[in-house]
C-alpha atoms as a PDB file:
ATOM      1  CA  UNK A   1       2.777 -24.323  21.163  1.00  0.00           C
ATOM      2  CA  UNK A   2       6.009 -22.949  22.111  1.00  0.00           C
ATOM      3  CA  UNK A   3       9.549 -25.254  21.204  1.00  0.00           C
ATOM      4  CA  UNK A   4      12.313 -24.768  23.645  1.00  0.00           C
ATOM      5  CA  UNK A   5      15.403 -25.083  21.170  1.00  0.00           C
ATOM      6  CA  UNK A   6      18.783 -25.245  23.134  1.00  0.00           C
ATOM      7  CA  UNK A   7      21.244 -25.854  20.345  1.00  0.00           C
ATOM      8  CA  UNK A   8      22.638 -23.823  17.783  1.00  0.00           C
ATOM      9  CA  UNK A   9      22.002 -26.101  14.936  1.00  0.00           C
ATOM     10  CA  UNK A  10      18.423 -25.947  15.271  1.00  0.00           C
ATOM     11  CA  UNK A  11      17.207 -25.032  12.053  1.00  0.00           C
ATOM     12  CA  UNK A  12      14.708 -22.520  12.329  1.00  0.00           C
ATOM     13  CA  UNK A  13      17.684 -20.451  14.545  1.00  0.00           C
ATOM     14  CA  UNK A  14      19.662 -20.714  11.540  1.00  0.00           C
ATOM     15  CA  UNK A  15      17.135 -20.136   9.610  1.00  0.00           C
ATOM     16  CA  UNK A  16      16.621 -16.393  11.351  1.00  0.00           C
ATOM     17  CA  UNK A  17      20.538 -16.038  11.237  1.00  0.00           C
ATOM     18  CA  UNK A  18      20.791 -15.685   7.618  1.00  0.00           C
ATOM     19  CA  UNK A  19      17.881 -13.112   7.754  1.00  0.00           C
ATOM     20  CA  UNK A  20      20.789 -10.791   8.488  1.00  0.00           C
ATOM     21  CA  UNK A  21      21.737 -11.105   5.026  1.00  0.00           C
ATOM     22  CA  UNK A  22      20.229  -9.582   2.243  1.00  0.00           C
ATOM     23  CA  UNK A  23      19.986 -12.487  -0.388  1.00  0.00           C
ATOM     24  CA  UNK A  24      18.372 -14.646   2.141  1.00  0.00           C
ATOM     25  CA  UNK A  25      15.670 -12.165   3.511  1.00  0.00           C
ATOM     26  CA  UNK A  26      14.315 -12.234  -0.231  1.00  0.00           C
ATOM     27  CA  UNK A  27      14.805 -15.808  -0.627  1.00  0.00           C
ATOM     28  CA  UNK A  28      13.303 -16.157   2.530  1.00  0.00           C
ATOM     29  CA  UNK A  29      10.309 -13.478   2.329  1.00  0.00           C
ATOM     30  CA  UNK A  30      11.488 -12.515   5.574  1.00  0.00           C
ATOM     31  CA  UNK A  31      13.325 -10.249   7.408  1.00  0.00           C
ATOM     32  CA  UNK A  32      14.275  -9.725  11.524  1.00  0.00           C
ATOM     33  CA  UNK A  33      13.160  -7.381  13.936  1.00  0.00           C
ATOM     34  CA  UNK A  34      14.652  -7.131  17.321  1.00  0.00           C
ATOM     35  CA  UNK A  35      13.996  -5.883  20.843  1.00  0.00           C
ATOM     36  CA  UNK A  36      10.855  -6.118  22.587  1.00  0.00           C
ATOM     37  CA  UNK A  37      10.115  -2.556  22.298  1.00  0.00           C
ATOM     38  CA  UNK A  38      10.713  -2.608  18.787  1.00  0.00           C
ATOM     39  CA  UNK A  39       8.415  -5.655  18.352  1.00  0.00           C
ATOM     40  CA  UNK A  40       5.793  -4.248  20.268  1.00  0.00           C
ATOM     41  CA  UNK A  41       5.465  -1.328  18.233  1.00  0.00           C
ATOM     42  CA  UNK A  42       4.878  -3.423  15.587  1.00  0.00           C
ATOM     43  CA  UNK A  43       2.066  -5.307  16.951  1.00  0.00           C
ATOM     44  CA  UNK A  44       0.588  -2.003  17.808  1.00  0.00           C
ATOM     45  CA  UNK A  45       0.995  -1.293  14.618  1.00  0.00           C
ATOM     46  CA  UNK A  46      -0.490  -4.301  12.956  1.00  0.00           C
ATOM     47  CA  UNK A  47       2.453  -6.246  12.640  1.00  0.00           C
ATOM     48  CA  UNK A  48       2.615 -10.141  13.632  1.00  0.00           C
ATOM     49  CA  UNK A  49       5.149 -12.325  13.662  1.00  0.00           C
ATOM     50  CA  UNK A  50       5.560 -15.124  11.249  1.00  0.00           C
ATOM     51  CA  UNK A  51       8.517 -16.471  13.784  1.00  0.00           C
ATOM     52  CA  UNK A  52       8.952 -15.434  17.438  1.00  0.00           C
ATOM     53  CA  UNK A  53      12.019 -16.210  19.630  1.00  0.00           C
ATOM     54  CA  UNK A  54      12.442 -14.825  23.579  1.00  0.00           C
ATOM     55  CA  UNK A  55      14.789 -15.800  26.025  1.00  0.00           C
ATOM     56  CA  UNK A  56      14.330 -18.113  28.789  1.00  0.00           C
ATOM     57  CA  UNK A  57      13.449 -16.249  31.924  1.00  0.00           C
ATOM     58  CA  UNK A  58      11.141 -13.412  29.890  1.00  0.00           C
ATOM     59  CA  UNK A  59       8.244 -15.471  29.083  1.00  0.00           C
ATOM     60  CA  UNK A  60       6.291 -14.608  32.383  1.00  0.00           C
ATOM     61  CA  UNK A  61       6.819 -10.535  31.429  1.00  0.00           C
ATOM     62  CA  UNK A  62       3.382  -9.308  29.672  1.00  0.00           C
ATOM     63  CA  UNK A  63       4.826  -7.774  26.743  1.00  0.00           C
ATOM     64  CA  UNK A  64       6.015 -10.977  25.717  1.00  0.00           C
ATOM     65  CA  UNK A  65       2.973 -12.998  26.376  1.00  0.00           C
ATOM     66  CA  UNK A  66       1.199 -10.383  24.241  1.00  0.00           C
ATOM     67  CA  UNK A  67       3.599 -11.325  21.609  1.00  0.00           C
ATOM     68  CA  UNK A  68       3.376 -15.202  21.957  1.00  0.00           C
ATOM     69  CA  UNK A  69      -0.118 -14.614  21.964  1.00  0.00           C
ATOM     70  CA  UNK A  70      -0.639 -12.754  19.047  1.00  0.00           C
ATOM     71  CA  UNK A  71       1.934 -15.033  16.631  1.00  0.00           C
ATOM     72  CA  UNK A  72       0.719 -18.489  18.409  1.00  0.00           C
ATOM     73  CA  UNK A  73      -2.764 -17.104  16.931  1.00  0.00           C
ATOM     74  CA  UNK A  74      -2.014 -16.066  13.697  1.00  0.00           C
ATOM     75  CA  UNK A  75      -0.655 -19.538  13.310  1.00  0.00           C
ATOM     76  CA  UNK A  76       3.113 -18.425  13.443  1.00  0.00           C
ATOM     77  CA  UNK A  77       6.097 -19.929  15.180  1.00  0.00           C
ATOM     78  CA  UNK A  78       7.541 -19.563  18.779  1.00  0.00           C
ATOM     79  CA  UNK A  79      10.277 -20.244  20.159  1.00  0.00           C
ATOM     80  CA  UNK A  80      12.459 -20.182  23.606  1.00  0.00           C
ATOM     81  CA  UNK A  81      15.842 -20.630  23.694  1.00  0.00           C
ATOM     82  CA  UNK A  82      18.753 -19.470  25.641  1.00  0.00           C
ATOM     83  CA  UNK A  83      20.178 -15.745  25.516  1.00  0.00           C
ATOM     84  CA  UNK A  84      23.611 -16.500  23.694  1.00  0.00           C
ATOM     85  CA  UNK A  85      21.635 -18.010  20.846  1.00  0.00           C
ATOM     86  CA  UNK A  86      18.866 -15.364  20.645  1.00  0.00           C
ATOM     87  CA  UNK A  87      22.085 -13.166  20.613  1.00  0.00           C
ATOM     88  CA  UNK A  88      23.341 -15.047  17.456  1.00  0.00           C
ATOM     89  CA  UNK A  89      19.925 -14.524  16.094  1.00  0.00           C
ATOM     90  CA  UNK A  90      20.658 -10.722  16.087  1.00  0.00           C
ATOM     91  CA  UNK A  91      24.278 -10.674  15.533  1.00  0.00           C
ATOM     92  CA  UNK A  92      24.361  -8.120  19.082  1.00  0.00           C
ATOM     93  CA  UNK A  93      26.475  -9.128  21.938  1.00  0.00           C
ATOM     94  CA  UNK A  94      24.115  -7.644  24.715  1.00  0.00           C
ATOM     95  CA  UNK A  95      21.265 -10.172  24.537  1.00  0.00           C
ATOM     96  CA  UNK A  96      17.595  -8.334  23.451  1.00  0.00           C
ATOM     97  CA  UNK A  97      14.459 -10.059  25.187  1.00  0.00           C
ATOM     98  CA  UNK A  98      13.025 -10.974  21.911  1.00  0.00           C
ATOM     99  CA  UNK A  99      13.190 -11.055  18.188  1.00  0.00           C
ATOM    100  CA  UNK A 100      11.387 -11.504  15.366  1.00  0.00           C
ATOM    101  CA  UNK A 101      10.847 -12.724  11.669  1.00  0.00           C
ATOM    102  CA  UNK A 102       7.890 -10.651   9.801  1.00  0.00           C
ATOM    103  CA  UNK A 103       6.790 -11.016   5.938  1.00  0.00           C
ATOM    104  CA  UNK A 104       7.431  -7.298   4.218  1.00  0.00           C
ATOM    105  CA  UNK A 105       3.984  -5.963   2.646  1.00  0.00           C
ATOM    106  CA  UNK A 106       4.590  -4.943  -0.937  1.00  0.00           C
ATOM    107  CA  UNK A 107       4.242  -1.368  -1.757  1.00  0.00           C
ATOM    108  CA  UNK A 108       4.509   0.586  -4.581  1.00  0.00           C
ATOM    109  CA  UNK A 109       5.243   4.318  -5.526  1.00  0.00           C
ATOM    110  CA  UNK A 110       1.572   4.321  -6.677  1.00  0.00           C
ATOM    111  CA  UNK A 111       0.186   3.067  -4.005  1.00  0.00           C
ATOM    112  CA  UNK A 112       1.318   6.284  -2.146  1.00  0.00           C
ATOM    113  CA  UNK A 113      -1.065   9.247  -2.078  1.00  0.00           C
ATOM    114  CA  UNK A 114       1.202  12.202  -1.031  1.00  0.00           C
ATOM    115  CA  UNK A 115       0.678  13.728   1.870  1.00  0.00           C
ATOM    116  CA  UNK A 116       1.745  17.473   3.358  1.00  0.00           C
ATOM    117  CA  UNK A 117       4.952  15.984   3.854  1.00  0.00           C
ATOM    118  CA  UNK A 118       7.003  13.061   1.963  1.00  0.00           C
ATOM    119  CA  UNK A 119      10.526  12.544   2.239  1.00  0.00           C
ATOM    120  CA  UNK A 120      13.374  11.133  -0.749  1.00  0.00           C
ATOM    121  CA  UNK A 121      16.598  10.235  -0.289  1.00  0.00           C
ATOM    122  CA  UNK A 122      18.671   9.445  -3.196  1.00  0.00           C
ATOM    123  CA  UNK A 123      21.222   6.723  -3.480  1.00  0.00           C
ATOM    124  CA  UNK A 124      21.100   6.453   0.708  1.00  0.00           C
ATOM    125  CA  UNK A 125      23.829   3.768   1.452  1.00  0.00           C
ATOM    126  CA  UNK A 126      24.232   3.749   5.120  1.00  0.00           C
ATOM    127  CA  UNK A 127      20.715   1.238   6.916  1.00  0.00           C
ATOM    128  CA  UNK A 128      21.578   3.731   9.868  1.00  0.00           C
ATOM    129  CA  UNK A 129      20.817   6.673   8.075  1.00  0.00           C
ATOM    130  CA  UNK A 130      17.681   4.819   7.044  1.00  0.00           C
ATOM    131  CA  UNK A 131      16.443   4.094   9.856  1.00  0.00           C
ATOM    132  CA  UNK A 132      17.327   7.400  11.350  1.00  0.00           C
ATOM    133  CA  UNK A 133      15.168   9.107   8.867  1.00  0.00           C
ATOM    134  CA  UNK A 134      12.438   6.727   8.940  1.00  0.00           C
ATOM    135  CA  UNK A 135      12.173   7.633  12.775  1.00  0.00           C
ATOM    136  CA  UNK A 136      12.285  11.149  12.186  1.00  0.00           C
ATOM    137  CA  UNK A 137       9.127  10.807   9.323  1.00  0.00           C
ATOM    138  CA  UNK A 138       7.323   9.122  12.227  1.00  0.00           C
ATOM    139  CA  UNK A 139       8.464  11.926  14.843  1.00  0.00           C
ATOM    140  CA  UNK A 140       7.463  14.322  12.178  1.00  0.00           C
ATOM    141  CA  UNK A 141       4.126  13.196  10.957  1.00  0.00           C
ATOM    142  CA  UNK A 142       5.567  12.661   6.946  1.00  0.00           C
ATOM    143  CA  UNK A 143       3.917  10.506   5.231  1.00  0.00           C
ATOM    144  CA  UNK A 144       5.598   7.839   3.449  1.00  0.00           C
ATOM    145  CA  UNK A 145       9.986   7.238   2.479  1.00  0.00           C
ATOM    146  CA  UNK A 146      11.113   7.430  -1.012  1.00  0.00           C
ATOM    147  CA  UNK A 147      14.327   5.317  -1.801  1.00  0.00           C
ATOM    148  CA  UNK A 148      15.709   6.248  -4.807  1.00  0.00           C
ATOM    149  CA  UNK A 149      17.943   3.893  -7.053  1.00  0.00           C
ATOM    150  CA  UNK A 150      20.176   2.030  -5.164  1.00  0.00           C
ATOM    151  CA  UNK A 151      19.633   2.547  -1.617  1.00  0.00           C
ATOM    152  CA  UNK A 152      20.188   0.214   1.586  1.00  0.00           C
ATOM    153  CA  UNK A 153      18.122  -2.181   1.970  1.00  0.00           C
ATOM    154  CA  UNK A 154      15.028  -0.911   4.854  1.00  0.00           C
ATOM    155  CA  UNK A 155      14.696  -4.225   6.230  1.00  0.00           C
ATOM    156  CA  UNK A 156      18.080  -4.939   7.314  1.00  0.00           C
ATOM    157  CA  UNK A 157      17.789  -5.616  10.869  1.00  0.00           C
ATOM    158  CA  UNK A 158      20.479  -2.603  11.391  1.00  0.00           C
ATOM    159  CA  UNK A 159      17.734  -0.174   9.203  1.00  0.00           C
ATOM    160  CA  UNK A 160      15.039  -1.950  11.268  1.00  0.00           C
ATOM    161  CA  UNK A 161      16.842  -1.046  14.553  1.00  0.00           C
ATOM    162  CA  UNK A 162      18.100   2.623  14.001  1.00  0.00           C
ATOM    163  CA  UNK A 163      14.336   3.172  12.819  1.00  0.00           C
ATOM    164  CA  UNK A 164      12.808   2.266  16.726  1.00  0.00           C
ATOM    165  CA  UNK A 165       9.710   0.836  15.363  1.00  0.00           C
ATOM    166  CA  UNK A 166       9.256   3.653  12.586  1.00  0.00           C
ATOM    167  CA  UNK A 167       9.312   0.978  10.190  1.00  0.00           C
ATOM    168  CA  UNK A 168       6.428  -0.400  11.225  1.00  0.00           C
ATOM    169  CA  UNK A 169       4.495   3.239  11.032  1.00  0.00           C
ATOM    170  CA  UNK A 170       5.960   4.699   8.140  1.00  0.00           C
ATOM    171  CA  UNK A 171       5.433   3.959   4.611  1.00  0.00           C
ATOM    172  CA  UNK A 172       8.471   3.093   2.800  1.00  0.00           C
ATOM    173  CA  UNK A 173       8.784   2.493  -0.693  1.00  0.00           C
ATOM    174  CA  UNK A 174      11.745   1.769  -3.677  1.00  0.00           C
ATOM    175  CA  UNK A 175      11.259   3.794  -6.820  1.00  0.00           C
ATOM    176  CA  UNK A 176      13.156   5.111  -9.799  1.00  0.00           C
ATOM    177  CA  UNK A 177      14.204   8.370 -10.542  1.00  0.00           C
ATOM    178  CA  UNK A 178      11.593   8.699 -13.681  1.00  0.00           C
ATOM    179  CA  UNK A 179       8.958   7.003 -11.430  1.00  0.00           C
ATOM    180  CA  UNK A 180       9.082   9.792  -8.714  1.00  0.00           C
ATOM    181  CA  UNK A 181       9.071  12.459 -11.398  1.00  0.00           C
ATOM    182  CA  UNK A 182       6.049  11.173 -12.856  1.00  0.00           C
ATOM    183  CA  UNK A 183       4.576  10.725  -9.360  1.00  0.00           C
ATOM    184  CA  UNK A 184       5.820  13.929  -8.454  1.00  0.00           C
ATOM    185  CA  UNK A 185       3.379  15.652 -11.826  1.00  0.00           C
ATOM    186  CA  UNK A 186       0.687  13.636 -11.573  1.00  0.00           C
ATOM    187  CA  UNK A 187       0.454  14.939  -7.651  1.00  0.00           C
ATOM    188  CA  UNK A 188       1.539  18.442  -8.273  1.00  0.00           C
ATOM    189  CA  UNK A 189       4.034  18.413  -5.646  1.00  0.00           C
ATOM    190  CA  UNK A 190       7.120  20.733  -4.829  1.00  0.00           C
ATOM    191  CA  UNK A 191      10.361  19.098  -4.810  1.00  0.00           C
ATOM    192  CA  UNK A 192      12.890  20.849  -2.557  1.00  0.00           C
ATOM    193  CA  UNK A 193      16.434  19.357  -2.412  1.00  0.00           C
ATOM    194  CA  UNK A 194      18.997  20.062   0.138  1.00  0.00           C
ATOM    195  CA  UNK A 195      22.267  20.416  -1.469  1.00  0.00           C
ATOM    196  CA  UNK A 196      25.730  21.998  -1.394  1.00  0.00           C
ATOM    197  CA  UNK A 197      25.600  24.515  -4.192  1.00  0.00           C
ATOM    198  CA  UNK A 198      25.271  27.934  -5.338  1.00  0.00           C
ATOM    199  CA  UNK A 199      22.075  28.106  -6.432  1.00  0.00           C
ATOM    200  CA  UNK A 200      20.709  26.898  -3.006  1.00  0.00           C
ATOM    201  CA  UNK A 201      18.890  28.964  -0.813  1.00  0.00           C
ATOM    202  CA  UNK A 202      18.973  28.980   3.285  1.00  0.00           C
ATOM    203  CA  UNK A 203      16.161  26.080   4.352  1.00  0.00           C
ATOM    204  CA  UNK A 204      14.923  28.466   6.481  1.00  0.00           C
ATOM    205  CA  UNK A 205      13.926  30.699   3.928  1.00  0.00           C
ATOM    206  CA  UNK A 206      12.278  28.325   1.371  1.00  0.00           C
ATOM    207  CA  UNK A 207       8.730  27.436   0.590  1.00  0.00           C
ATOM    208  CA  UNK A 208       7.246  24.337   1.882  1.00  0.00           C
ATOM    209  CA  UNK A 209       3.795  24.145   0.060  1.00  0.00           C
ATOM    210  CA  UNK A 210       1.921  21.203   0.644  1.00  0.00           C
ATOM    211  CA  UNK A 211       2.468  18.308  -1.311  1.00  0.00           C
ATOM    212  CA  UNK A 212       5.961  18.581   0.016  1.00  0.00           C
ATOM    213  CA  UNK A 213       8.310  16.642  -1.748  1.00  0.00           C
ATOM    214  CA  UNK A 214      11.810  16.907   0.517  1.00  0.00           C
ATOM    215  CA  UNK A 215      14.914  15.154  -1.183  1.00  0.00           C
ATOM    216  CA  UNK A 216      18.175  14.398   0.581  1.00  0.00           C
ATOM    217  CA  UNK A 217      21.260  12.806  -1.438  1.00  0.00           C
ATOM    218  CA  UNK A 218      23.770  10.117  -0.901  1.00  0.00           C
ATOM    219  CA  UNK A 219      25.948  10.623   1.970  1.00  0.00           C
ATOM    220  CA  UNK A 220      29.183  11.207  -0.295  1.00  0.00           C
ATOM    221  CA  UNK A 221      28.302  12.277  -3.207  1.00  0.00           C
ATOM    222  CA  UNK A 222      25.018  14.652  -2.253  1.00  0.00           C
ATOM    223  CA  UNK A 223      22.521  14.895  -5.103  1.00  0.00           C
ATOM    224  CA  UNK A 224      23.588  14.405  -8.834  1.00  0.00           C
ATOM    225  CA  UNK A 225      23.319  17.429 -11.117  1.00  0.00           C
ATOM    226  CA  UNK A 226      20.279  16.232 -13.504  1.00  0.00           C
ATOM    227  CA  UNK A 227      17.874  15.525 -10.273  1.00  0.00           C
ATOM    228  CA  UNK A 228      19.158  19.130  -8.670  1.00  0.00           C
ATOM    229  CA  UNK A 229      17.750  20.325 -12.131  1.00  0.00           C
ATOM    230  CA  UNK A 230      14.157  18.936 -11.560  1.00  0.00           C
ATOM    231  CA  UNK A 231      13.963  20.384  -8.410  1.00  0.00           C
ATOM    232  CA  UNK A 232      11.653  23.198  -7.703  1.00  0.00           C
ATOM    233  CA  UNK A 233      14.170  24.929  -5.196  1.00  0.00           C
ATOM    234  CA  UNK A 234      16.826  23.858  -3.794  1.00  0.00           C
ATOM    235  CA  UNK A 235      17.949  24.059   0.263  1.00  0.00           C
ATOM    236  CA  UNK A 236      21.480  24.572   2.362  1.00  0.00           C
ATOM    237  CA  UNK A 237      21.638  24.353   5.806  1.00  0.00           C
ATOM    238  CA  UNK A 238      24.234  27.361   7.094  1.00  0.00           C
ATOM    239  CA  UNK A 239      27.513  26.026   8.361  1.00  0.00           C
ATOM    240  CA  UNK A 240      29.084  28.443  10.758  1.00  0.00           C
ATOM    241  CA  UNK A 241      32.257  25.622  11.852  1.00  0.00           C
ATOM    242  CA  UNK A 242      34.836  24.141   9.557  1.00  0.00           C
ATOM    243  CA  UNK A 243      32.562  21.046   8.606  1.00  0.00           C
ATOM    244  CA  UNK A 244      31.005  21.578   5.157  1.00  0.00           C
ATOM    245  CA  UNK A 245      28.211  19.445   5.452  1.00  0.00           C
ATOM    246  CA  UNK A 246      25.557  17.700   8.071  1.00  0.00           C
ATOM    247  CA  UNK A 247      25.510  13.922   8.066  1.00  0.00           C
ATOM    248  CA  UNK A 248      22.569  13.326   5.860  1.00  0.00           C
ATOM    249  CA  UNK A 249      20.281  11.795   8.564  1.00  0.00           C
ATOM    250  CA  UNK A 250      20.769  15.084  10.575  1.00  0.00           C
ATOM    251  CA  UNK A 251      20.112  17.606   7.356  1.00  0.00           C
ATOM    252  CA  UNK A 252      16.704  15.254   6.845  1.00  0.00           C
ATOM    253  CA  UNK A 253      15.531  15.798  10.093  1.00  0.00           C
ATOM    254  CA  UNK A 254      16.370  19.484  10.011  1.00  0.00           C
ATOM    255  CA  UNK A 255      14.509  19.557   6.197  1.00  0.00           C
ATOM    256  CA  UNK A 256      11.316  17.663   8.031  1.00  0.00           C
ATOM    257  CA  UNK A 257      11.219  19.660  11.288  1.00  0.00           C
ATOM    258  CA  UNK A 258      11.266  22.859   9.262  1.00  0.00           C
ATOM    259  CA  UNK A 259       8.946  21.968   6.295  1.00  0.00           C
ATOM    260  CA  UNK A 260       6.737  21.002   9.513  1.00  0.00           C
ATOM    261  CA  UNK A 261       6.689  24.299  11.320  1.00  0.00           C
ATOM    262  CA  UNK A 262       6.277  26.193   7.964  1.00  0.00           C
ATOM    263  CA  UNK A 263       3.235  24.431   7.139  1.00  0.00           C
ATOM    264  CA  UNK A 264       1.622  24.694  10.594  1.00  0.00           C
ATOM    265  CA  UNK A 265       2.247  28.200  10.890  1.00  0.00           C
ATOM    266  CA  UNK A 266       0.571  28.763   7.467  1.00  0.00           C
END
């Protein structure tokens, strides 16, 4: 059934609020999507939600029936309430039609079987970033995200957001540096990392043999010395302004696009 919940107290509303924090999406098991685009993806995708919440007015609009539907029948929780408080759900002034609380599925490095494309970043601080890349793995047809150390968080509802659903399509997993090294043998894939140094050659001129391992670094710091060393080659993207670098979302997409048309052109 659906519960029409009208004040701000409620406790399932609360409940979702703190989802916007990291300590209480793993206390929780839980984390928050947002927008009904967003969550429609993710039903496409094979997503349901464990909690569902839609402003009054939008439950007559298809996409959200679907939704009710499919959470109402996998047993999950719905819930209509007023735009201002599915607004403090999201922590977004301009209200969103829906949102949404999912369960994360556990993956693992070894789970991952690499395909002719896998993106790493390395120490990747900003969830915007994140979510930028994940979108551009999905726009590129990579297989799977490689966070390295410690990286944002992908379920942050701001990772979750920049991504436009790519979350939902792209494997993305947490590893170590020594885990993706052994990952990277056992595979025999070819790490290529863009960086700022002299030994780098122009992107456009590199090898992208499949498995294709593509590394980005943190957005200050770029990649540290010892992984530049276990990197097959290494990549620079020419800079023909006075900026010395690409924000690292922008050199990832550039890395993906190219590794892309390398591979299809053979």
């Amino acid at each position: 059934m659906i519960t029409t919940v009208t004040s701000a107290s409620n406790a399932t509303l609360k409940r979702l609020r703190s989802l916007r924090e990291k300590k209480y999406r793993r206390a929780e098991g839980l984390f928050l999507a947002e927008g009904l685009r967003i969550c429609t993806e993710a039903l496409e995708a094979g997503w349901v939600p464990r909690v569902l919440v839609f402003a009054e007015g939008k439950g007559d609009h298809a996409l959200v029936r679907r939704l009710v539907q499919a959470t109402l029948g996998a047993g999950g929780q719905v819930i209509e309430t007023t735009p201002d408080l599915l607004s403090g759900v999201t922590g977004k002034d301009n209200p969103q039609a829906v949102a949404a609380a999912y369960e994360p599925r556990a993956l693992a490095l070894g789970d991952l079987v690499p395909g002719p494309r896998t993106l790493v970043a390395e120490r990747l601080r900003d969830p915007g970033n994140l979510g930028t890349l994940l979108r551009a793995c999905d726009a590129t047809g990579t297989g799977a995200l490689i966070l390295l150390d410690d990286s944002a968080d992908p379920t942050s509802v701001e990772a979750v957001r920049a991504s436009m659903g790519a979350f939902f399509t792209v494997p993305c997993v947490t590893a170590s540096t020594a885990e993706l090294l052994a990952w990277k043998a056992a595979h025999g894939a070819v790490l290529t990392g863009a960086a700022l140094d002299a030994r780098a050659v122009d992107y456009r001129r590199a090898s992208y043999a499949a498995p294709a391992l593509l590394m980005v670094g943190n957005e200050a710091q770029g990649l540290p010395e010892e992984l530049m060393q276990q990197c097959d080659q290494l990549v620079i993207m020419p800079m023909r302004g006075k900026a010395d670098s690409l924000n690292v979302a922008m050199a990832g997409t550039l890395l993906l696009y190219e590794a892309l048309y390398a591979q299809e052109a053979g």
